[in-house]
N, C-alpha and C. Protein backbone atom coordinates (compact mmCIF):
# COMPACT_ATOMS: atom_id res chain seq x y z
N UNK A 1 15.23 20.95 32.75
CA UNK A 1 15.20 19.50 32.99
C UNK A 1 16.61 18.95 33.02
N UNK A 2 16.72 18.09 34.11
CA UNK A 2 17.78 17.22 34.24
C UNK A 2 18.32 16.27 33.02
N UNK A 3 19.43 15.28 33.09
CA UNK A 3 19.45 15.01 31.78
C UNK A 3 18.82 13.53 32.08
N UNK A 4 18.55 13.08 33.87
CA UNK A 4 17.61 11.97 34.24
C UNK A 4 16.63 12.06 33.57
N UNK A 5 15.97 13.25 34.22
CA UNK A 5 14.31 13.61 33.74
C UNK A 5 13.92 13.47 32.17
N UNK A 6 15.26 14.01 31.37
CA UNK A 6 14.68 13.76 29.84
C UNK A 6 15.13 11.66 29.49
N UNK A 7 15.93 11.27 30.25
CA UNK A 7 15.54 10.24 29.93
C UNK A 7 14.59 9.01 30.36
N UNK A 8 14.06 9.69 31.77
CA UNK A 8 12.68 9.30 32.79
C UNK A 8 11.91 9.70 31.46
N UNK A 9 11.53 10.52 30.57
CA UNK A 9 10.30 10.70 29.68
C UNK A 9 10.56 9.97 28.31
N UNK A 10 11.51 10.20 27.93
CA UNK A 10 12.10 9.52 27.20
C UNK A 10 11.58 7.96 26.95
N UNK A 11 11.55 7.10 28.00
CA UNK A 11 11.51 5.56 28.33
C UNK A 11 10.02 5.68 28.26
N UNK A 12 9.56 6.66 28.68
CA UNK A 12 8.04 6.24 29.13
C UNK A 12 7.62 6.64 27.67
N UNK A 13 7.68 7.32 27.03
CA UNK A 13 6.82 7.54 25.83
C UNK A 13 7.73 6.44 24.70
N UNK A 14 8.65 5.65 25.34
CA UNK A 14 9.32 4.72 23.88
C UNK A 14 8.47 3.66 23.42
N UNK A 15 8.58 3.58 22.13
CA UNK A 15 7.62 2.63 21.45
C UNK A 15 8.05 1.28 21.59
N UNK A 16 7.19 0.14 22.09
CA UNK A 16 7.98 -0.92 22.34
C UNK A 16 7.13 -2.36 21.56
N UNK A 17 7.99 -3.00 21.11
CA UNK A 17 7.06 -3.98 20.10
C UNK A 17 6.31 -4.73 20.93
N UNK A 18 5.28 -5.35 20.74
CA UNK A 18 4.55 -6.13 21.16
C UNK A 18 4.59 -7.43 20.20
N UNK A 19 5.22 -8.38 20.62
CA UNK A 19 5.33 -9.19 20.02
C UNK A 19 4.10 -10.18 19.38
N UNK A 20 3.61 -10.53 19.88
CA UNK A 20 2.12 -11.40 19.65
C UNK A 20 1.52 -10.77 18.20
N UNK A 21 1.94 -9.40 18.35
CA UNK A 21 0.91 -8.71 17.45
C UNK A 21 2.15 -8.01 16.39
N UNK A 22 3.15 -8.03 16.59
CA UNK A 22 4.59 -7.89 15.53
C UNK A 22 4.45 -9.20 14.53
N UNK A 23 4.42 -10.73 15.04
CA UNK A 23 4.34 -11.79 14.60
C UNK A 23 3.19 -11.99 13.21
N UNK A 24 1.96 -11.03 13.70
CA UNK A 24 0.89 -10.96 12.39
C UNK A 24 1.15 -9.88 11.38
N UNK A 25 2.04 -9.03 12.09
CA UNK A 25 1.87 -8.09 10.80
C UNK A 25 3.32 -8.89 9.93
N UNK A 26 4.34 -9.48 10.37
CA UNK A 26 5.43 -10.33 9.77
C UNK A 26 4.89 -11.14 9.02
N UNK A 27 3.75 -11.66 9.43
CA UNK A 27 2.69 -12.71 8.44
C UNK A 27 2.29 -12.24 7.16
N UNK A 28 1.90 -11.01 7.90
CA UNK A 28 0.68 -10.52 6.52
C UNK A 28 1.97 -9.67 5.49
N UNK A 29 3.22 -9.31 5.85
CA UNK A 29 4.56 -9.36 4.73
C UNK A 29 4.26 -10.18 4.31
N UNK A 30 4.67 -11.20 4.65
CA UNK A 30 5.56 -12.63 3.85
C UNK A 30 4.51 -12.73 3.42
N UNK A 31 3.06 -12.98 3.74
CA UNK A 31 2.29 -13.67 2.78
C UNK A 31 1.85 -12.57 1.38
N UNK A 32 1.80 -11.30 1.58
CA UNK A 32 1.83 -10.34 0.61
C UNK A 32 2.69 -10.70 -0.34
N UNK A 33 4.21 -10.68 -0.02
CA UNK A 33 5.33 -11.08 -0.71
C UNK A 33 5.66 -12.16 -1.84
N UNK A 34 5.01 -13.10 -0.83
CA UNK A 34 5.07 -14.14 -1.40
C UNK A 34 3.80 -14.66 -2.83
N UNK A 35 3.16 -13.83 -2.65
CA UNK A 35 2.03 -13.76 -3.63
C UNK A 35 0.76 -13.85 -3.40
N UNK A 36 0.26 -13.60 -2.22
CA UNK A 36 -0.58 -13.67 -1.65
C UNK A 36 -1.79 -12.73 -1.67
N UNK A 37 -2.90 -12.29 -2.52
CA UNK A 37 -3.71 -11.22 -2.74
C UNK A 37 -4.42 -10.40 -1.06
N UNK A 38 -4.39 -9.32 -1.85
CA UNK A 38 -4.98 -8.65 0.07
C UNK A 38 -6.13 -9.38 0.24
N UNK A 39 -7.24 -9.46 -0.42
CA UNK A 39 -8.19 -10.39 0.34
C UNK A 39 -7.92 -11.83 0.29
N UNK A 40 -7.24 -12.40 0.04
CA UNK A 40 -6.43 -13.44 0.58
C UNK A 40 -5.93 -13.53 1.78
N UNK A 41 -5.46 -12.32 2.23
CA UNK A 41 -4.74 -11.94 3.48
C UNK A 41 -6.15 -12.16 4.57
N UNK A 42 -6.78 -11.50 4.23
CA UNK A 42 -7.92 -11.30 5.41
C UNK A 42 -8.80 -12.49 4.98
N UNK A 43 -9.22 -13.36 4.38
CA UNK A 43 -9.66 -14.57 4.46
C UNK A 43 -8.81 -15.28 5.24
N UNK A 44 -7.34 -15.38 5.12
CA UNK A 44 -6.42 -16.00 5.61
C UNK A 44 -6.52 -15.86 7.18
N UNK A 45 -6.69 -14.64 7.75
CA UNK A 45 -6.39 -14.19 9.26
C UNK A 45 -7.97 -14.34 9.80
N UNK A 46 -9.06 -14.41 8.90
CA UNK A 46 -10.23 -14.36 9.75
C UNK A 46 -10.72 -16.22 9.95
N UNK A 47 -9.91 -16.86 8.81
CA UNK A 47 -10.32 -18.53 8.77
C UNK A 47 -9.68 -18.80 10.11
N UNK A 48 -8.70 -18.40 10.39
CA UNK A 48 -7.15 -18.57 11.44
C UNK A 48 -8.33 -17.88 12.86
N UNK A 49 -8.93 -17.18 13.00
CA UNK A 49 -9.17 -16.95 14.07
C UNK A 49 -8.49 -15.91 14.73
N UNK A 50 -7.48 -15.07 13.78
CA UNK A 50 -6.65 -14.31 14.48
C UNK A 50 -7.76 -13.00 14.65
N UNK A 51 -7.42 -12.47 16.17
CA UNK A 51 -8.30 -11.13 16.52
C UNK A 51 -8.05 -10.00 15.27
N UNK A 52 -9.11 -9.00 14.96
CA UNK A 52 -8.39 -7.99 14.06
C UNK A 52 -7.84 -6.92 15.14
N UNK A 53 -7.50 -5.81 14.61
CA UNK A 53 -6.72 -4.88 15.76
C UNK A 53 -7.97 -4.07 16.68
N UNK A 54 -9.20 -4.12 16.02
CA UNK A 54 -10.19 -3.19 16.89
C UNK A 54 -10.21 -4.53 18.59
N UNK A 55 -10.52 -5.52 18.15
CA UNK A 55 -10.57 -6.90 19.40
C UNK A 55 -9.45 -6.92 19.96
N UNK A 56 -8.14 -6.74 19.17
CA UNK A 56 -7.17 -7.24 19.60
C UNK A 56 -7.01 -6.54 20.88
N UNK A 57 -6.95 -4.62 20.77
CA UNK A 57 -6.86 -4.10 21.22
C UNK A 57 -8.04 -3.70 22.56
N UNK A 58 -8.98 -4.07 22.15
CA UNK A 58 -10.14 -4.71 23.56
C UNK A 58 -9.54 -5.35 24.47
N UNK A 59 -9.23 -6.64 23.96
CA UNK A 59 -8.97 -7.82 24.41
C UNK A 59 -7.79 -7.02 25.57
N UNK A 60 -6.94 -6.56 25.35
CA UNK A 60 -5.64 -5.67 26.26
C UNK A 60 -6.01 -5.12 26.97
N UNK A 61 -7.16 -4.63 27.07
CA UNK A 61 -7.72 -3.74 28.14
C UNK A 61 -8.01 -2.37 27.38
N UNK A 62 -7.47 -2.08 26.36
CA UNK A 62 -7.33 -0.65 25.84
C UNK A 62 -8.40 -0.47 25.55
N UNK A 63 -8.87 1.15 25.71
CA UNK A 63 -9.65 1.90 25.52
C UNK A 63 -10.08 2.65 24.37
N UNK A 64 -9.81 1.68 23.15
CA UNK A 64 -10.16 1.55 21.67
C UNK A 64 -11.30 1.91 21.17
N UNK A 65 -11.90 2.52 20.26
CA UNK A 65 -12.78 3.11 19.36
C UNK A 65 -12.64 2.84 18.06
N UNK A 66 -13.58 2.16 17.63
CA UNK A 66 -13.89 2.71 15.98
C UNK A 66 -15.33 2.56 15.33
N UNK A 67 -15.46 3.69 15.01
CA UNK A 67 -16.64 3.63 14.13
C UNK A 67 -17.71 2.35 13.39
N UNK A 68 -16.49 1.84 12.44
CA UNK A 68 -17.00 0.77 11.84
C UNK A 68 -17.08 0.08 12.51
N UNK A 69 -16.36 -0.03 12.98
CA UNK A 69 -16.05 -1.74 14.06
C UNK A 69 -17.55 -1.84 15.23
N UNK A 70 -17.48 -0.77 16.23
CA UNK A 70 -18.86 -0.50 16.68
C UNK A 70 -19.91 -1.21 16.32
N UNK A 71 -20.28 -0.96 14.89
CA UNK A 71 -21.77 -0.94 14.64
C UNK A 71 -21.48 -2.48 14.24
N UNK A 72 -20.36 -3.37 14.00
CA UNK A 72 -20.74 -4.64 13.17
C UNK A 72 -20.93 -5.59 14.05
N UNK A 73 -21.49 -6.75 13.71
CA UNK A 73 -22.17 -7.89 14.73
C UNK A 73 -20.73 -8.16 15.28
N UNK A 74 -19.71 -8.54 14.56
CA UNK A 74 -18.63 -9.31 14.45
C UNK A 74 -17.42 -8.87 13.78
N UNK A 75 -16.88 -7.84 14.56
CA UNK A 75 -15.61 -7.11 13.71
C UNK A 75 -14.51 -8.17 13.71
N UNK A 76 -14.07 -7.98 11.49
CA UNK A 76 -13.09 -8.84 10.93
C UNK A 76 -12.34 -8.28 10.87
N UNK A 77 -11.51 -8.96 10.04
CA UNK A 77 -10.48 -8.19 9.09
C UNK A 77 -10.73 -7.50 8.01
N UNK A 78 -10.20 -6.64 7.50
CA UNK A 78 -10.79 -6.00 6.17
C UNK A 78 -9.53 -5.64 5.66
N UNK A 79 -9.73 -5.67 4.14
CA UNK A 79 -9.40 -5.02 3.00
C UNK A 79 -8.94 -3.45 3.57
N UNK A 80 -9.03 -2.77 4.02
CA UNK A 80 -8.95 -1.58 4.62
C UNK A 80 -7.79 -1.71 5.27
N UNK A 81 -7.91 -2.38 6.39
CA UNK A 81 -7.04 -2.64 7.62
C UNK A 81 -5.74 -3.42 7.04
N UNK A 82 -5.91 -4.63 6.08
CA UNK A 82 -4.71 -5.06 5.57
C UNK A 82 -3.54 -4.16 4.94
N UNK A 83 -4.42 -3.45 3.55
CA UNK A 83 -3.83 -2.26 3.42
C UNK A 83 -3.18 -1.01 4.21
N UNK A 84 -3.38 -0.61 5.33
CA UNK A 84 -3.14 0.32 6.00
C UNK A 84 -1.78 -0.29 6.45
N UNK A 85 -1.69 -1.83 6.73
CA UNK A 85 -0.76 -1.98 7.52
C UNK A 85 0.25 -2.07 6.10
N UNK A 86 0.32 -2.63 5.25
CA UNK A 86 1.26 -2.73 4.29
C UNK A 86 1.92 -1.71 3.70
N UNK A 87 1.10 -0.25 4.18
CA UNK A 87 2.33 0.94 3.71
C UNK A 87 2.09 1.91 5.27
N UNK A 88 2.43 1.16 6.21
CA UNK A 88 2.71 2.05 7.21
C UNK A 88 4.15 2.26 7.73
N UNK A 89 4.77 2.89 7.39
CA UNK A 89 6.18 3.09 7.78
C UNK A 89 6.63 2.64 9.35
N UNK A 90 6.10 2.86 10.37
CA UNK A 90 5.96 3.03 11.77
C UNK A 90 6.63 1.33 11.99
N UNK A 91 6.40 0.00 10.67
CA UNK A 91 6.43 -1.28 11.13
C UNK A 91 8.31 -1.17 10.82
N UNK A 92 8.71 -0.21 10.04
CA UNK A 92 10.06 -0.12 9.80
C UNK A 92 11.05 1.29 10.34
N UNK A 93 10.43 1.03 11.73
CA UNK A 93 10.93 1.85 12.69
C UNK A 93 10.82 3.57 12.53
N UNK A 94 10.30 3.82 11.47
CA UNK A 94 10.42 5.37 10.72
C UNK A 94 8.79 6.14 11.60
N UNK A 95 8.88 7.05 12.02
CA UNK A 95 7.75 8.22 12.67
C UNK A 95 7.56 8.93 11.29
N UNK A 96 5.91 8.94 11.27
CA UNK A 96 5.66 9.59 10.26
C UNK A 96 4.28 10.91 10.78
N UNK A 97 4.45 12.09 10.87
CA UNK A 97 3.58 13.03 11.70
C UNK A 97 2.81 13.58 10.11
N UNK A 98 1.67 14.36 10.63
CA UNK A 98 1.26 15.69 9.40
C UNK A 98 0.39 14.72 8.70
N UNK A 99 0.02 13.46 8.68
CA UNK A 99 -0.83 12.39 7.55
C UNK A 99 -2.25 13.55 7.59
N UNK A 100 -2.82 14.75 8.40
CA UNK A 100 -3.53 14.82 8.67
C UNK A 100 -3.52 16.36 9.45
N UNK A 101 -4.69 16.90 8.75
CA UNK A 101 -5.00 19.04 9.26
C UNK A 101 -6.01 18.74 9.50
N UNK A 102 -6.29 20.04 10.09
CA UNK A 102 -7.64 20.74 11.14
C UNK A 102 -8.33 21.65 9.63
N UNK A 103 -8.81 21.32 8.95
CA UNK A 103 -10.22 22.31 8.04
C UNK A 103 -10.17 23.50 8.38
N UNK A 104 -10.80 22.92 9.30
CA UNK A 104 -11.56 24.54 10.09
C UNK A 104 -11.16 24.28 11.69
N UNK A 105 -10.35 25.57 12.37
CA UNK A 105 -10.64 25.48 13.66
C UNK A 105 -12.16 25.89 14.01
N UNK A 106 -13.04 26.21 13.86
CA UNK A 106 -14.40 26.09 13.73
C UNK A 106 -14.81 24.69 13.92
N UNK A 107 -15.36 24.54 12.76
CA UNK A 107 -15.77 22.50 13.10
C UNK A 107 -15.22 22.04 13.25
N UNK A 108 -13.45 21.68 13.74
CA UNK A 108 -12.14 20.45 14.06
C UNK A 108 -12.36 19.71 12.70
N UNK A 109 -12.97 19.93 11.86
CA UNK A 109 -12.63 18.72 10.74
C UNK A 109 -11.43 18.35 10.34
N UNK A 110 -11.14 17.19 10.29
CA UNK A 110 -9.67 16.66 9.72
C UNK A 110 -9.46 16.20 8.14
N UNK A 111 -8.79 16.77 7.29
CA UNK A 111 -8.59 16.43 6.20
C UNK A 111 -7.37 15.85 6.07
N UNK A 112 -7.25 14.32 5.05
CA UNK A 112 -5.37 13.92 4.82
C UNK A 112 -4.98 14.98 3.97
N UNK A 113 -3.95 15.05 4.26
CA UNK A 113 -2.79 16.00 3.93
C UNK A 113 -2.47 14.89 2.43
N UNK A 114 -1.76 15.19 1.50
CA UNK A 114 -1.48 14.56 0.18
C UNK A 114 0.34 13.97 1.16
N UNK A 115 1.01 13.02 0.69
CA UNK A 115 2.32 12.08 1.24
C UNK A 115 3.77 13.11 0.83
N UNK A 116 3.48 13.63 0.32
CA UNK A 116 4.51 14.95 -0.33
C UNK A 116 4.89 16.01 1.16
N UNK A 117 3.59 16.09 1.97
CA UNK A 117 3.34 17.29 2.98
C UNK A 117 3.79 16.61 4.07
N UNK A 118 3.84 15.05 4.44
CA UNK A 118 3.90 14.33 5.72
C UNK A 118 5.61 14.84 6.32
N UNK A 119 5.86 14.80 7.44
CA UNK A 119 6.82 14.70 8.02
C UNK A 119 7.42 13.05 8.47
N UNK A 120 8.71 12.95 7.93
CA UNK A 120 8.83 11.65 7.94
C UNK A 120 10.29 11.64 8.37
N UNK A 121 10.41 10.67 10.13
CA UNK A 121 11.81 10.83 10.29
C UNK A 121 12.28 9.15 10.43
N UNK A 122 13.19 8.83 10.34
CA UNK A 122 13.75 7.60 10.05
C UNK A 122 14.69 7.07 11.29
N UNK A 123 14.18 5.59 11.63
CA UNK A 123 14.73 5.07 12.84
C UNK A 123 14.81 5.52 13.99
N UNK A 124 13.36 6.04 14.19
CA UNK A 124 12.83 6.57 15.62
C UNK A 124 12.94 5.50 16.75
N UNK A 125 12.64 4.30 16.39
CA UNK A 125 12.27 2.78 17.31
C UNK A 125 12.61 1.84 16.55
N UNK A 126 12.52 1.01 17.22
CA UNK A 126 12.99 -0.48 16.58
C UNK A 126 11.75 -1.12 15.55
N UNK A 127 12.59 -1.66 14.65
CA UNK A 127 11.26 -1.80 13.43
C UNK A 127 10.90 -3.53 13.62
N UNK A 128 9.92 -3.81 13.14
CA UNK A 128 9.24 -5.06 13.16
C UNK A 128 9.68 -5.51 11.96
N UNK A 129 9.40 -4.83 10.51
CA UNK A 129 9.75 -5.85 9.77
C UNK A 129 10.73 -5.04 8.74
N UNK A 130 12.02 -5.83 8.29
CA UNK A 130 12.89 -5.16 7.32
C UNK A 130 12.52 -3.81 6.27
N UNK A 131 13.50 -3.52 6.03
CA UNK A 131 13.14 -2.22 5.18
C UNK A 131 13.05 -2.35 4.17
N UNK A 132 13.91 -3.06 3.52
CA UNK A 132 13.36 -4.05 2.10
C UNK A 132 12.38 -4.69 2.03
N UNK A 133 12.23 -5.43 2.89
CA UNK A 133 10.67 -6.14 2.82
C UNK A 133 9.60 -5.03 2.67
N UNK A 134 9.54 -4.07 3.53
CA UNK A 134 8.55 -2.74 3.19
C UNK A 134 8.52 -2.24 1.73
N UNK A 135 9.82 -2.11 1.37
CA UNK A 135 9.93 -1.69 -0.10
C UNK A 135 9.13 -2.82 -1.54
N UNK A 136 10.20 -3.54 -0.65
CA UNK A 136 9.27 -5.09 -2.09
C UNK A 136 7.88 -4.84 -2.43
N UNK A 137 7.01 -4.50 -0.58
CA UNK A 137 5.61 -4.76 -0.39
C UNK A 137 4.87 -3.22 -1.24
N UNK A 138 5.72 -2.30 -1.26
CA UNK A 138 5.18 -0.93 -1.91
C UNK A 138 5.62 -1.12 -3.16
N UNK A 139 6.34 -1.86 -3.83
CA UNK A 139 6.60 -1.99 -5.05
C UNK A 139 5.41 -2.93 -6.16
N UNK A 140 5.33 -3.94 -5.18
CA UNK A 140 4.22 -4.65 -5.72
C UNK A 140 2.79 -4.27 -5.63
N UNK A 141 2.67 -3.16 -4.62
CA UNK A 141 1.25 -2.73 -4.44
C UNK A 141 1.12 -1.39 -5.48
N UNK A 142 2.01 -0.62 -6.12
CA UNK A 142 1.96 -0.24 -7.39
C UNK A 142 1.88 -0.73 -8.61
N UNK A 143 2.12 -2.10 -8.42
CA UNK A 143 1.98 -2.82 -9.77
C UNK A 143 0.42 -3.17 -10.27
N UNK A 144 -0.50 -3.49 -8.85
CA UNK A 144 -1.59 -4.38 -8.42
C UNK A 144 -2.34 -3.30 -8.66
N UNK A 145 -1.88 -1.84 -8.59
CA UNK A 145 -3.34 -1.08 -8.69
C UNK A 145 -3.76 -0.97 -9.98
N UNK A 146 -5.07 -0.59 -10.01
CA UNK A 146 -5.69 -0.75 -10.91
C UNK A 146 -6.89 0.44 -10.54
N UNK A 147 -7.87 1.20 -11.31
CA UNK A 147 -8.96 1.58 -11.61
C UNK A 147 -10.22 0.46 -11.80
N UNK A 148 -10.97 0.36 -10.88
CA UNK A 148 -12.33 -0.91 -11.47
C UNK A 148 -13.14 0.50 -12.31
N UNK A 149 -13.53 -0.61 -13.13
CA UNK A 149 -14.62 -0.19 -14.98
C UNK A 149 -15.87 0.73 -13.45
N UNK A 150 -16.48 1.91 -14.17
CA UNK A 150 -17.58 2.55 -13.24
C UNK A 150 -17.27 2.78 -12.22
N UNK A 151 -15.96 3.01 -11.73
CA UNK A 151 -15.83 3.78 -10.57
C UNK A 151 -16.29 4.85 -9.91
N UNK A 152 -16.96 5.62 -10.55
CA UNK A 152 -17.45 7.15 -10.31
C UNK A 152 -18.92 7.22 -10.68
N UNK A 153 -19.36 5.92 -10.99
CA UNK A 153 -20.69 5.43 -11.35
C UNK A 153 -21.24 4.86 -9.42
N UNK A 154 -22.54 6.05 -8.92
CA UNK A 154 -23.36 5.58 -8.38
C UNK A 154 -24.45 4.86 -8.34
N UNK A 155 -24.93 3.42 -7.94
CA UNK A 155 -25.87 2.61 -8.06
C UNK A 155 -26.76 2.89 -7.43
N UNK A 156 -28.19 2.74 -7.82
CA UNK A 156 -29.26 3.03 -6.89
C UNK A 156 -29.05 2.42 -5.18
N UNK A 157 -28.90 1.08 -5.25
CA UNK A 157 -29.25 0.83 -3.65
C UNK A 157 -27.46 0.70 -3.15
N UNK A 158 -26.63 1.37 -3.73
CA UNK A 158 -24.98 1.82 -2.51
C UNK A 158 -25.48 2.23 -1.65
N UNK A 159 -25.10 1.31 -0.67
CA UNK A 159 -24.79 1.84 0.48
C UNK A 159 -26.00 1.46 1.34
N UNK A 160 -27.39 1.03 0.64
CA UNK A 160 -28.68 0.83 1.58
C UNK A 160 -28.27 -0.41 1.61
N UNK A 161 -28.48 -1.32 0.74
CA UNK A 161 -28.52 -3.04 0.81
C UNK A 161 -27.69 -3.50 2.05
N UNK A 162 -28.00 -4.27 2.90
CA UNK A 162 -27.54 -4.67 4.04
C UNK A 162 -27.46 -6.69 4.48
N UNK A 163 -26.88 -6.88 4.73
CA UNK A 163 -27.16 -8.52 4.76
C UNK A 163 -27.94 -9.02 6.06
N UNK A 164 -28.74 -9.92 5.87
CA UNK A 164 -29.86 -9.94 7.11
C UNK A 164 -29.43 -10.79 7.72
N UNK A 165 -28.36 -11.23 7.80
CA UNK A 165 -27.76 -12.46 8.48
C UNK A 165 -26.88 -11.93 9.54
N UNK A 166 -25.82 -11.13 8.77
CA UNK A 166 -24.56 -10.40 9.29
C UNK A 166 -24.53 -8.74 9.97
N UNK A 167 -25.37 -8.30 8.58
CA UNK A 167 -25.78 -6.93 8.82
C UNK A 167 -24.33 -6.11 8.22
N UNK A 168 -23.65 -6.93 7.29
CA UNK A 168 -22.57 -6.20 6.53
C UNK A 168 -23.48 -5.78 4.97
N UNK A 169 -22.36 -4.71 4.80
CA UNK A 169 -22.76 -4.25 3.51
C UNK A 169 -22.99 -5.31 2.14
N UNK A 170 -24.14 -5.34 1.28
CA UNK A 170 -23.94 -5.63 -0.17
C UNK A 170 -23.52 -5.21 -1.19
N UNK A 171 -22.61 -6.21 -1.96
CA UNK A 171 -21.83 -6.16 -2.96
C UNK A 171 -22.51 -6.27 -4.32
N UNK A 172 -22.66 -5.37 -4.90
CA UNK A 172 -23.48 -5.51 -6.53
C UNK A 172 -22.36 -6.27 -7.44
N UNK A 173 -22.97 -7.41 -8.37
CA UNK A 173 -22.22 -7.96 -9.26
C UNK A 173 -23.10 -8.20 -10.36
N UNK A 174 -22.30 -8.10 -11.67
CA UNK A 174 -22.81 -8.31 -12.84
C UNK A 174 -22.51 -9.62 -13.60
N UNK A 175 -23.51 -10.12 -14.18
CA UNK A 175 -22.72 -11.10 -14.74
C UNK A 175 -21.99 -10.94 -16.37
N UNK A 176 -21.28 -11.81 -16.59
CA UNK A 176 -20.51 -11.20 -18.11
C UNK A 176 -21.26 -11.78 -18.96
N UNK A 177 -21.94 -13.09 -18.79
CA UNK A 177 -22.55 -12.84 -20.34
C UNK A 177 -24.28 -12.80 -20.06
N UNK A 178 -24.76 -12.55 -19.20
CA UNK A 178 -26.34 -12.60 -19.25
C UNK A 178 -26.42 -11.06 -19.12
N UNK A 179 -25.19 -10.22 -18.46
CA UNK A 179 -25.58 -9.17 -17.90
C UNK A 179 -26.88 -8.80 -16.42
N UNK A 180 -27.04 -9.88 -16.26
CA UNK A 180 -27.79 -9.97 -15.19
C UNK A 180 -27.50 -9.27 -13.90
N UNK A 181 -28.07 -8.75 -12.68
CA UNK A 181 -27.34 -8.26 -11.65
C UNK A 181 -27.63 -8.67 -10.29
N UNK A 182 -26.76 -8.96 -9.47
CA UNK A 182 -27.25 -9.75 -8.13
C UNK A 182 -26.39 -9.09 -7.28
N UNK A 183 -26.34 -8.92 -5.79
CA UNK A 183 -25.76 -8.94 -4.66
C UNK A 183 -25.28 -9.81 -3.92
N UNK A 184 -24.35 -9.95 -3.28
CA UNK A 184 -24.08 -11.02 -2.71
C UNK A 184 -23.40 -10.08 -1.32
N UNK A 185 -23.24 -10.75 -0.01
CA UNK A 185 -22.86 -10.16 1.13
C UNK A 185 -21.52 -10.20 1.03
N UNK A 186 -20.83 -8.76 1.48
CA UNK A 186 -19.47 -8.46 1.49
C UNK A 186 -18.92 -9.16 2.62
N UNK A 187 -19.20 -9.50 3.21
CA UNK A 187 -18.49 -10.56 4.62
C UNK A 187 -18.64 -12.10 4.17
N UNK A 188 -19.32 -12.13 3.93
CA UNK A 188 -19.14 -13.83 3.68
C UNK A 188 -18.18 -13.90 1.97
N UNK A 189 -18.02 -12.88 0.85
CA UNK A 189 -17.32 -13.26 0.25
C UNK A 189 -15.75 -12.65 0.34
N UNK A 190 -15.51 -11.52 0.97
CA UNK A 190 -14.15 -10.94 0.75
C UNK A 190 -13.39 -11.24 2.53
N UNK A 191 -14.54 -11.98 3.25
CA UNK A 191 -13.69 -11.54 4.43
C UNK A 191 -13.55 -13.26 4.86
N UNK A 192 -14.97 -14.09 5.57
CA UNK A 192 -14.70 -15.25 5.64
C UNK A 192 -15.91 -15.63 5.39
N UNK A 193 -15.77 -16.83 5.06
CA UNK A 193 -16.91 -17.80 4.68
C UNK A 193 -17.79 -18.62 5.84
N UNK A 194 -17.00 -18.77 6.68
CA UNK A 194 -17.30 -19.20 8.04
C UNK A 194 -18.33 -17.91 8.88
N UNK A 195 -17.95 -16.35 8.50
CA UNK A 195 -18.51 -15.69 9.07
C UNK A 195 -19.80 -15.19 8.85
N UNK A 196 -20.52 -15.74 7.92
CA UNK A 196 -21.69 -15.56 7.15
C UNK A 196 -22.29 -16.55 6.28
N UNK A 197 -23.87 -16.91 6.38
CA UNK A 197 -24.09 -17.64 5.57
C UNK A 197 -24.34 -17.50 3.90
């Protein structure tokens, strides 16, 4: 190869910001930063009307997939998706390969690899949001974790209970002093209120 040709491929595979959609993840920093709880974040972006990335990426024309997103009446934002973006290196210009092996060449199953194993190279592309700011945001999201009480405790109806409105999952809650136990729909309380009755 010419030294054109490697930079003809070069250009075409370069990562290039998209601004519209650089501008929300700069949001969902500062508002992290600033003290802002993750489901705060996604109440915040689903009251706002902002697309989540499964729509966003519809909306472009792209030829997008996801599982969850698929099956829901009305794909939000989630707790999931906020998180993912708050320790993804890729927003501070850094390529990160290996998150992820083949099981078995037999069944293709994919297992994550543990963050020790990843390949991680630094200032591949131009970054969206500071490198400090990334740091602040991983500093404080070690502080915030926590273990919830019965974690490893399965409830009879996980995972069946369904909301007949939305068709999102139910949330089991206890109360503290009756001990009583109720459900309430995971979309209308962690995501938006507007999106469920």
């Amino acid at each position: 190869l010419t030294i054109n040709h490697i930079n003809d491929i070069w250009f075409k595979n370069k990562l290039i910001i998209d601004e519209e959609a650089a501008n929300v993840i700069r949001d969902i920093y500062a508002w992290f930063i600033s003290g802002t709880s993750k489901n705060g974040i996604v109440h915040r972006l689903n009251e706002l009307g902002v697309l989540c990335p499964y729509l966003y990426k519809r909306q472009k024309g792209l030829t997008y997939r996801n599982p969850h997103a698929d099956k829901a009446k009305r794909p939000l934002w989630s707790l999931r998706t906020v998180t993912s973006i708050l320790c993804d290196r890729r927003y501070i210009g850094d390529m990160v390969q290996g998150k992820y092996r083949i099981k078995s060449y037999k069944i293709h199953e994919q297992i994550q690899t543990p963050p020790e194993q990843w390949f991680i190279v630094e200032g591949t592309h131009e970054a969206v949001i500071e490198r400090r700011v990334f740091e602040e945001a991983q500093q404080l999201q070690m502080k915030n974790t926590r273990t919830a009480p019965y974690k490893n405790k399965l409830y009879l109806f996980s995972g069946f209970l369904k909301c007949a409105d939305c068709g999102g999952g139910m949330s089991r809650h206890t109360a503290k002093q009756s001990g009583s136990i109720s459900y309430y729909c995971s979309t209308y309380k962690n995501r938006s209120k507007s999106a469920c009755s």
